[in-house]
PDB file of N, CA and C in Angstrom:
ATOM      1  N   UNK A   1      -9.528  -9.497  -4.769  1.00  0.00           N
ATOM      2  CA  UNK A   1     -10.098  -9.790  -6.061  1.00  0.00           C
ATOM      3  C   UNK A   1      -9.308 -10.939  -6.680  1.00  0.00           C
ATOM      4  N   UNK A   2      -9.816 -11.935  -7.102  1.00  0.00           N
ATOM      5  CA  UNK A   2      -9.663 -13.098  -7.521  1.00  0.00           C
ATOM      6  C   UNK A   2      -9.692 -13.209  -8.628  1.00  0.00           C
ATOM      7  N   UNK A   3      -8.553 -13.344  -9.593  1.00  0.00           N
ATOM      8  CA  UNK A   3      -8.600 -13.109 -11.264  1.00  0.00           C
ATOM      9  C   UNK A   3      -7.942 -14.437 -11.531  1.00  0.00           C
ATOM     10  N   UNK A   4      -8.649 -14.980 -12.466  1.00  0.00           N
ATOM     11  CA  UNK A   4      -8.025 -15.943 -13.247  1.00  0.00           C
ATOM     12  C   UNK A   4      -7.452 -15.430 -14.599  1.00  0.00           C
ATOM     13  N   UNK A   5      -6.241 -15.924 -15.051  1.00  0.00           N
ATOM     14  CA  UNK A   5      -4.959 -16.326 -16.092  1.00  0.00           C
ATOM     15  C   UNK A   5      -6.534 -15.631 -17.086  1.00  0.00           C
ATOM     16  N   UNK A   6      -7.074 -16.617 -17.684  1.00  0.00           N
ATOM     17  CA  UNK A   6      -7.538 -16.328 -18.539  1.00  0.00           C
ATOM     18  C   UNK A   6      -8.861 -15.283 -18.838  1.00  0.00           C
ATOM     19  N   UNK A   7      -9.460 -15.227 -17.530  1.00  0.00           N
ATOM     20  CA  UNK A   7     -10.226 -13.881 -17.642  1.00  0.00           C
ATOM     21  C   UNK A   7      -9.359 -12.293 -17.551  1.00  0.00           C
ATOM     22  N   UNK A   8      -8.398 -12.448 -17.383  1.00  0.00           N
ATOM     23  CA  UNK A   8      -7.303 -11.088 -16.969  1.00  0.00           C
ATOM     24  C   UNK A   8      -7.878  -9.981 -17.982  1.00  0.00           C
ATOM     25  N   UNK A   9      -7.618 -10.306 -19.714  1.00  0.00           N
ATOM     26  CA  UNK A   9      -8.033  -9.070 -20.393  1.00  0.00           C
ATOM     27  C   UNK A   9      -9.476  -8.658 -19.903  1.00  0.00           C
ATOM     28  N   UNK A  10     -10.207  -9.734 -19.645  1.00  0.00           N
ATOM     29  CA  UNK A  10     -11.668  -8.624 -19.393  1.00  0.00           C
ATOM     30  C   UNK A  10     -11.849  -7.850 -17.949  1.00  0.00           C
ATOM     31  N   UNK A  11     -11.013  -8.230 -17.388  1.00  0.00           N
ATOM     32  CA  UNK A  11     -10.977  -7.883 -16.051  1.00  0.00           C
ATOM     33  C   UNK A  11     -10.009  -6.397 -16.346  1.00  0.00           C
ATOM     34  N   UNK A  12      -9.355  -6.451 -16.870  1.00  0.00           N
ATOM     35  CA  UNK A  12      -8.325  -5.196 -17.543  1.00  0.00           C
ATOM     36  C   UNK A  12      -9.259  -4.076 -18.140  1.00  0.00           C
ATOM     37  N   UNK A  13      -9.901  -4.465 -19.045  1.00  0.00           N
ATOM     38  CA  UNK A  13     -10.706  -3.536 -19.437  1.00  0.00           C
ATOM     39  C   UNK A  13     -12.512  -3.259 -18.731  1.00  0.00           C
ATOM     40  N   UNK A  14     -12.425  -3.543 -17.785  1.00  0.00           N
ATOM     41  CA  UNK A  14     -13.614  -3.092 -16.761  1.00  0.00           C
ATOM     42  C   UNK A  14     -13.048  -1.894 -15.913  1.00  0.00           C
ATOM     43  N   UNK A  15     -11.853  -2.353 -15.614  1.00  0.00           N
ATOM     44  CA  UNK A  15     -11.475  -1.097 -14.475  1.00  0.00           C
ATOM     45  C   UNK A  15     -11.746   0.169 -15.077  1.00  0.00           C
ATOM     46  N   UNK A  16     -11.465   0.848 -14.326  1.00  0.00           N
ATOM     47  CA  UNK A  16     -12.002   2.781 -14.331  1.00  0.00           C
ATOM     48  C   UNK A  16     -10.685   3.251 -14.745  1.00  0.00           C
ATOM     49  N   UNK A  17     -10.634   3.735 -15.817  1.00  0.00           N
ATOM     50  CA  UNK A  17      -9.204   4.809 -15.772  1.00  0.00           C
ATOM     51  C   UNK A  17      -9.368   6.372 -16.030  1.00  0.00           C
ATOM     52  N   UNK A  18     -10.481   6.545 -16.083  1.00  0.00           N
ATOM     53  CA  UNK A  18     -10.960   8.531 -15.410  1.00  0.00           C
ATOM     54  C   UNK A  18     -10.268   8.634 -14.188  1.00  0.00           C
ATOM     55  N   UNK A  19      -9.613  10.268 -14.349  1.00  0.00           N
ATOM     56  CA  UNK A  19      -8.986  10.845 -13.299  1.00  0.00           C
ATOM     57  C   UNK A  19      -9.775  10.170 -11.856  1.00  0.00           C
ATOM     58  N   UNK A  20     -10.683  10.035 -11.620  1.00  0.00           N
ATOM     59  CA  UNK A  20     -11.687  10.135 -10.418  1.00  0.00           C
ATOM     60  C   UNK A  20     -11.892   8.494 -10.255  1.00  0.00           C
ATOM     61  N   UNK A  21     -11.723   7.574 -11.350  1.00  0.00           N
ATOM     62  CA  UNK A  21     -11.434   5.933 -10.994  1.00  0.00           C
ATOM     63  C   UNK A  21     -10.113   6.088 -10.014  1.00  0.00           C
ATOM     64  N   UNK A  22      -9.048   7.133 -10.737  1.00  0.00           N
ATOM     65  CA  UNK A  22      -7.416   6.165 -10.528  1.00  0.00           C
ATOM     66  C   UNK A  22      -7.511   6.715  -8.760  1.00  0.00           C
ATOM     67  N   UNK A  23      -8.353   8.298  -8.618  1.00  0.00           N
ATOM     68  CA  UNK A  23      -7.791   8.736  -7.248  1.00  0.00           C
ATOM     69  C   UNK A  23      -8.711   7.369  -6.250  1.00  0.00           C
ATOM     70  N   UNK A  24      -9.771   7.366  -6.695  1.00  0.00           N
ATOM     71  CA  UNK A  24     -10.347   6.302  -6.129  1.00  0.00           C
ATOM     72  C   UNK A  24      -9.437   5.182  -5.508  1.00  0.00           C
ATOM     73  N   UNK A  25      -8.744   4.420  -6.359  1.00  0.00           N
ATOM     74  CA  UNK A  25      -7.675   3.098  -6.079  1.00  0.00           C
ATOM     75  C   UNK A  25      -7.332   3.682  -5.243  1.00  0.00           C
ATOM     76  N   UNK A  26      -5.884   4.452  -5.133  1.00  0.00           N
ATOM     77  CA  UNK A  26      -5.286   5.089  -4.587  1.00  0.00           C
ATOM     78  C   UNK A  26      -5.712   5.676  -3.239  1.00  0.00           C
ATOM     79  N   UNK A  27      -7.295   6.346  -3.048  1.00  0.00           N
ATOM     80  CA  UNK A  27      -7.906   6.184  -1.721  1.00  0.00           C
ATOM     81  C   UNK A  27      -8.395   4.976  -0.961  1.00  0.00           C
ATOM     82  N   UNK A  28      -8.800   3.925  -1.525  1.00  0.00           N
ATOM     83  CA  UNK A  28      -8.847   2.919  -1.327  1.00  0.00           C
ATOM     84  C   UNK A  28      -7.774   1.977  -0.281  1.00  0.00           C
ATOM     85  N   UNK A  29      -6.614   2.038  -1.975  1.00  0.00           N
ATOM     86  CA  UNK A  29      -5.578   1.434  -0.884  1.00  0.00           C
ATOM     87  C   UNK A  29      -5.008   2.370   0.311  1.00  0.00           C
ATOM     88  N   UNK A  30      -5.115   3.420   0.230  1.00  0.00           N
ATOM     89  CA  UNK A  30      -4.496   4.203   1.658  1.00  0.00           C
ATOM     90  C   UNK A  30      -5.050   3.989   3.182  1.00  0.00           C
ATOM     91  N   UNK A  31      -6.331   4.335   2.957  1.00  0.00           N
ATOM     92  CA  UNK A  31      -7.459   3.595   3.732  1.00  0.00           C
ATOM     93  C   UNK A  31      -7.011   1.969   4.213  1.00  0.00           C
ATOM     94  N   UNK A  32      -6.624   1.499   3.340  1.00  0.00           N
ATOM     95  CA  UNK A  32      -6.523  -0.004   3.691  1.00  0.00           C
ATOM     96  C   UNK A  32      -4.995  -0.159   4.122  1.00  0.00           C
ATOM     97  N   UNK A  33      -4.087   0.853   3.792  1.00  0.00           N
ATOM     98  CA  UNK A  33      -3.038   0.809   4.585  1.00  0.00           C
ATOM     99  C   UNK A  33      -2.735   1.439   5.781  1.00  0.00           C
ATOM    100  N   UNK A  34      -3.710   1.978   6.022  1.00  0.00           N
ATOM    101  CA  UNK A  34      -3.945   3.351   7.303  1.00  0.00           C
ATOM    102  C   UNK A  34      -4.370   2.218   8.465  1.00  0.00           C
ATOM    103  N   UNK A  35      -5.525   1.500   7.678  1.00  0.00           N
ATOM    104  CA  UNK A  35      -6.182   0.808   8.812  1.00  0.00           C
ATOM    105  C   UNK A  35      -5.280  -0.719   9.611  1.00  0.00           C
ATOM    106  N   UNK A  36      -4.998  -1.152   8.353  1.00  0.00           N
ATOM    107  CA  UNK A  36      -3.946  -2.685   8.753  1.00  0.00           C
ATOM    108  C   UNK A  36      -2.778  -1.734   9.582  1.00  0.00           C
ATOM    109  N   UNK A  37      -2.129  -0.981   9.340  1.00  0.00           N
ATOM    110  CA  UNK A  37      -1.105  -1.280   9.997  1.00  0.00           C
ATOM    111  C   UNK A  37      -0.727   0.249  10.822  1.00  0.00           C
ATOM    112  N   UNK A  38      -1.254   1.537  10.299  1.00  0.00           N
ATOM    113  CA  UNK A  38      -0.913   2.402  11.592  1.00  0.00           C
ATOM    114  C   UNK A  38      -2.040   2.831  12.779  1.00  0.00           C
ATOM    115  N   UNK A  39      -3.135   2.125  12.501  1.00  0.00           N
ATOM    116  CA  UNK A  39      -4.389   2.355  13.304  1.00  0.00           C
ATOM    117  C   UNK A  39      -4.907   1.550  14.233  1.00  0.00           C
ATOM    118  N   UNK A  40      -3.581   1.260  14.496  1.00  0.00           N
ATOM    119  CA  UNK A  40      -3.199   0.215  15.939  1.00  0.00           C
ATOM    120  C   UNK A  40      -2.564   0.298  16.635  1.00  0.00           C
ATOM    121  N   UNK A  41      -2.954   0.528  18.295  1.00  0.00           N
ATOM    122  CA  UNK A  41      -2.972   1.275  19.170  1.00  0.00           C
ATOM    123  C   UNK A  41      -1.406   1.126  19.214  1.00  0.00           C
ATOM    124  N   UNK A  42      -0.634   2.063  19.539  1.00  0.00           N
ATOM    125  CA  UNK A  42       1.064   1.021  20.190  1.00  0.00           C
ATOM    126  C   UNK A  42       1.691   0.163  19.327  1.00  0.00           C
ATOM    127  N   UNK A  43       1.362   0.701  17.699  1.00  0.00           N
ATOM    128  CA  UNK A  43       2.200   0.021  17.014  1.00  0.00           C
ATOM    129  C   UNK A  43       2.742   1.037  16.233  1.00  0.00           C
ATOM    130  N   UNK A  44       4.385   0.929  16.026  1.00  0.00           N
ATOM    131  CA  UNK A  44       5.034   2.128  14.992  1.00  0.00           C
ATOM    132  C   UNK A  44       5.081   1.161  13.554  1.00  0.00           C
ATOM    133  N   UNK A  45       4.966   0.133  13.648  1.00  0.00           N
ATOM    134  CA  UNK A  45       5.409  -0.063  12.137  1.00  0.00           C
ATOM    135  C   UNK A  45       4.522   0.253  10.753  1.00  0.00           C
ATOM    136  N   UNK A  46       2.979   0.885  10.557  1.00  0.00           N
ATOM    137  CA  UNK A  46       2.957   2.089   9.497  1.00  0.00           C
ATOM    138  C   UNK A  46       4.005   2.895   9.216  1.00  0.00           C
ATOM    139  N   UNK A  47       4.274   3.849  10.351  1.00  0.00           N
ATOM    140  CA  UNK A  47       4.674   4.701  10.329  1.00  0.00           C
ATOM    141  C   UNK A  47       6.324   4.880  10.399  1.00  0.00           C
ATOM    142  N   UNK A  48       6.893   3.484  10.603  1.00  0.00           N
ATOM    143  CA  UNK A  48       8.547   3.378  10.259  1.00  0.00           C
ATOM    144  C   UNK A  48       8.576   2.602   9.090  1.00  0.00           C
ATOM    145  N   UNK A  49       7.510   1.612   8.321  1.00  0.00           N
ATOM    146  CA  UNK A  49       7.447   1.540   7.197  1.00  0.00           C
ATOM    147  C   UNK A  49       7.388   3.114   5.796  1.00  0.00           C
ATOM    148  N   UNK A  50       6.599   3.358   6.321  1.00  0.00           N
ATOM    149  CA  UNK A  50       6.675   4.880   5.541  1.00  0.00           C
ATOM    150  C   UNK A  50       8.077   5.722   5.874  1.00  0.00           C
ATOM    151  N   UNK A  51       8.940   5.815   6.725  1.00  0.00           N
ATOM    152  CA  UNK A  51       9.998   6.207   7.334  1.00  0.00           C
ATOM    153  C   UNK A  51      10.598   5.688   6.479  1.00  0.00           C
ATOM    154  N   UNK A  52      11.253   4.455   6.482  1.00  0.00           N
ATOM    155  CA  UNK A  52      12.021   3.734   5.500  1.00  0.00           C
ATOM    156  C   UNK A  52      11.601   4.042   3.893  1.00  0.00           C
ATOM    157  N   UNK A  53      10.794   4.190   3.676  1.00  0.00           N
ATOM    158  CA  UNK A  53      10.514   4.322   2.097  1.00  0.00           C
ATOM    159  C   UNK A  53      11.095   5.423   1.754  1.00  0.00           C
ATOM    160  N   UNK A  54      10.487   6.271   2.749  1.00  0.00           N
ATOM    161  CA  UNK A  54      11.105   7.960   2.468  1.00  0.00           C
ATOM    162  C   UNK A  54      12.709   7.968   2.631  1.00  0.00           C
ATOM    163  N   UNK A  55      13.056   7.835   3.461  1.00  0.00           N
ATOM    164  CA  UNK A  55      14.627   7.082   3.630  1.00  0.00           C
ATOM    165  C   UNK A  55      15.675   6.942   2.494  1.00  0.00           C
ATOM    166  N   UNK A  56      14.750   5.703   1.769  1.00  0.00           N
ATOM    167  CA  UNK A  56      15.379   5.278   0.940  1.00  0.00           C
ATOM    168  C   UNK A  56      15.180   5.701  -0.111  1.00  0.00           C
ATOM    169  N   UNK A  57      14.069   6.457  -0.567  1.00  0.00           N
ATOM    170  CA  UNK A  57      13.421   7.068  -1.789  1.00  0.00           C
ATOM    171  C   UNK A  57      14.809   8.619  -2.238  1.00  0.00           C
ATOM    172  N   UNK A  58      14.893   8.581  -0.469  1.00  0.00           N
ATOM    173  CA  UNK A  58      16.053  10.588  -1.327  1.00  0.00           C
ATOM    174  C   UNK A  58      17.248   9.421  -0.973  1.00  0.00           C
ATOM    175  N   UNK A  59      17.353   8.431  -0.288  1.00  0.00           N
ATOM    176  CA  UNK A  59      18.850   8.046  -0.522  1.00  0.00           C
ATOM    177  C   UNK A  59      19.238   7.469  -2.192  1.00  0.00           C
ATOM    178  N   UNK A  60      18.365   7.079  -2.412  1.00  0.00           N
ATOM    179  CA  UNK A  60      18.420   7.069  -4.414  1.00  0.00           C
ATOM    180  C   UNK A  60      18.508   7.773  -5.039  1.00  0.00           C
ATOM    181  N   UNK A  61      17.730   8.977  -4.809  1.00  0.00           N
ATOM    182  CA  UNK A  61      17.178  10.220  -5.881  1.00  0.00           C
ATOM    183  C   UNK A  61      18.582  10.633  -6.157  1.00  0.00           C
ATOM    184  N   UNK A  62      19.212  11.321  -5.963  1.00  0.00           N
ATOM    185  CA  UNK A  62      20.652  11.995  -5.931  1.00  0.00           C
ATOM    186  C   UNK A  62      21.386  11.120  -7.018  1.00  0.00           C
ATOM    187  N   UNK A  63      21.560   9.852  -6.800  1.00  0.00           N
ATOM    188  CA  UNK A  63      21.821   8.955  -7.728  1.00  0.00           C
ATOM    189  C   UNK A  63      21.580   8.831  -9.039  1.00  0.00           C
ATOM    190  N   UNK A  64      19.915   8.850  -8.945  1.00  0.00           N
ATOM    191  CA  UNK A  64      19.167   8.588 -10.227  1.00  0.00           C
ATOM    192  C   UNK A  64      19.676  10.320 -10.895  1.00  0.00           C
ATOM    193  N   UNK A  65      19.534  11.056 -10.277  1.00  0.00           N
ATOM    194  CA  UNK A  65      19.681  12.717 -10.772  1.00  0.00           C
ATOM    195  C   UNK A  65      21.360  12.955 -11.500  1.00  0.00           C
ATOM    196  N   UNK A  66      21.855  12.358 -10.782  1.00  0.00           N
ATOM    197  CA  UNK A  66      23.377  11.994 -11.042  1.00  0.00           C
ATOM    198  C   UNK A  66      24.227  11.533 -12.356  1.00  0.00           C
ATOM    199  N   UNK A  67      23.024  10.591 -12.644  1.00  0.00           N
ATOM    200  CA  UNK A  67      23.565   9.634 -13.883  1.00  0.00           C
ATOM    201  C   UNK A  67      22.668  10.407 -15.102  1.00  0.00           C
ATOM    202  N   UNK A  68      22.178  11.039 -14.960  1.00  0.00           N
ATOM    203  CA  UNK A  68      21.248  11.719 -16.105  1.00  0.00           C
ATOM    204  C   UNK A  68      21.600  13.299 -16.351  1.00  0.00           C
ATOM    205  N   UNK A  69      22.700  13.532 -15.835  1.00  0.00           N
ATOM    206  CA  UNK A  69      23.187  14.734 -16.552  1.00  0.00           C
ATOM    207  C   UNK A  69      24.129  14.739 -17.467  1.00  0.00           C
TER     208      UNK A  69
END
């Protein structure tokens, strides 16, 4: 989707923000990340991309949990 600088607010307020727009996006992009990159035959990098996130997501958490008590 192709947005120009100055159409942005109307383009902002078209989108869907009902529960059932946002799961939408969100299925959307999964789908579109399922397909580019782990739904190819003999390739791990979906699936060590997602590895790494998770990885790094609890190697933070502890941290973030840490400084807020």
């Amino acid at each position: 989707m192709n947005v120009k600088i100055e159409e942005l607010p109307r383009s902002i307020l078209m989108w869907d923000f009902i529960p059932k727009g946002i799961t939408g996006v969100f299925q959307r992009g999964s789908y579109r990340y399922y397909n580019k990159y782990v739904n190819k035959k003999g390739s791990l990098t979906g699936v060590s991309m997602v590895l790494a996130v998770y990885v790094l997501f609890n190697y933070i958490l502890p941290f973030l949990q840490g400084t807020q008590t």
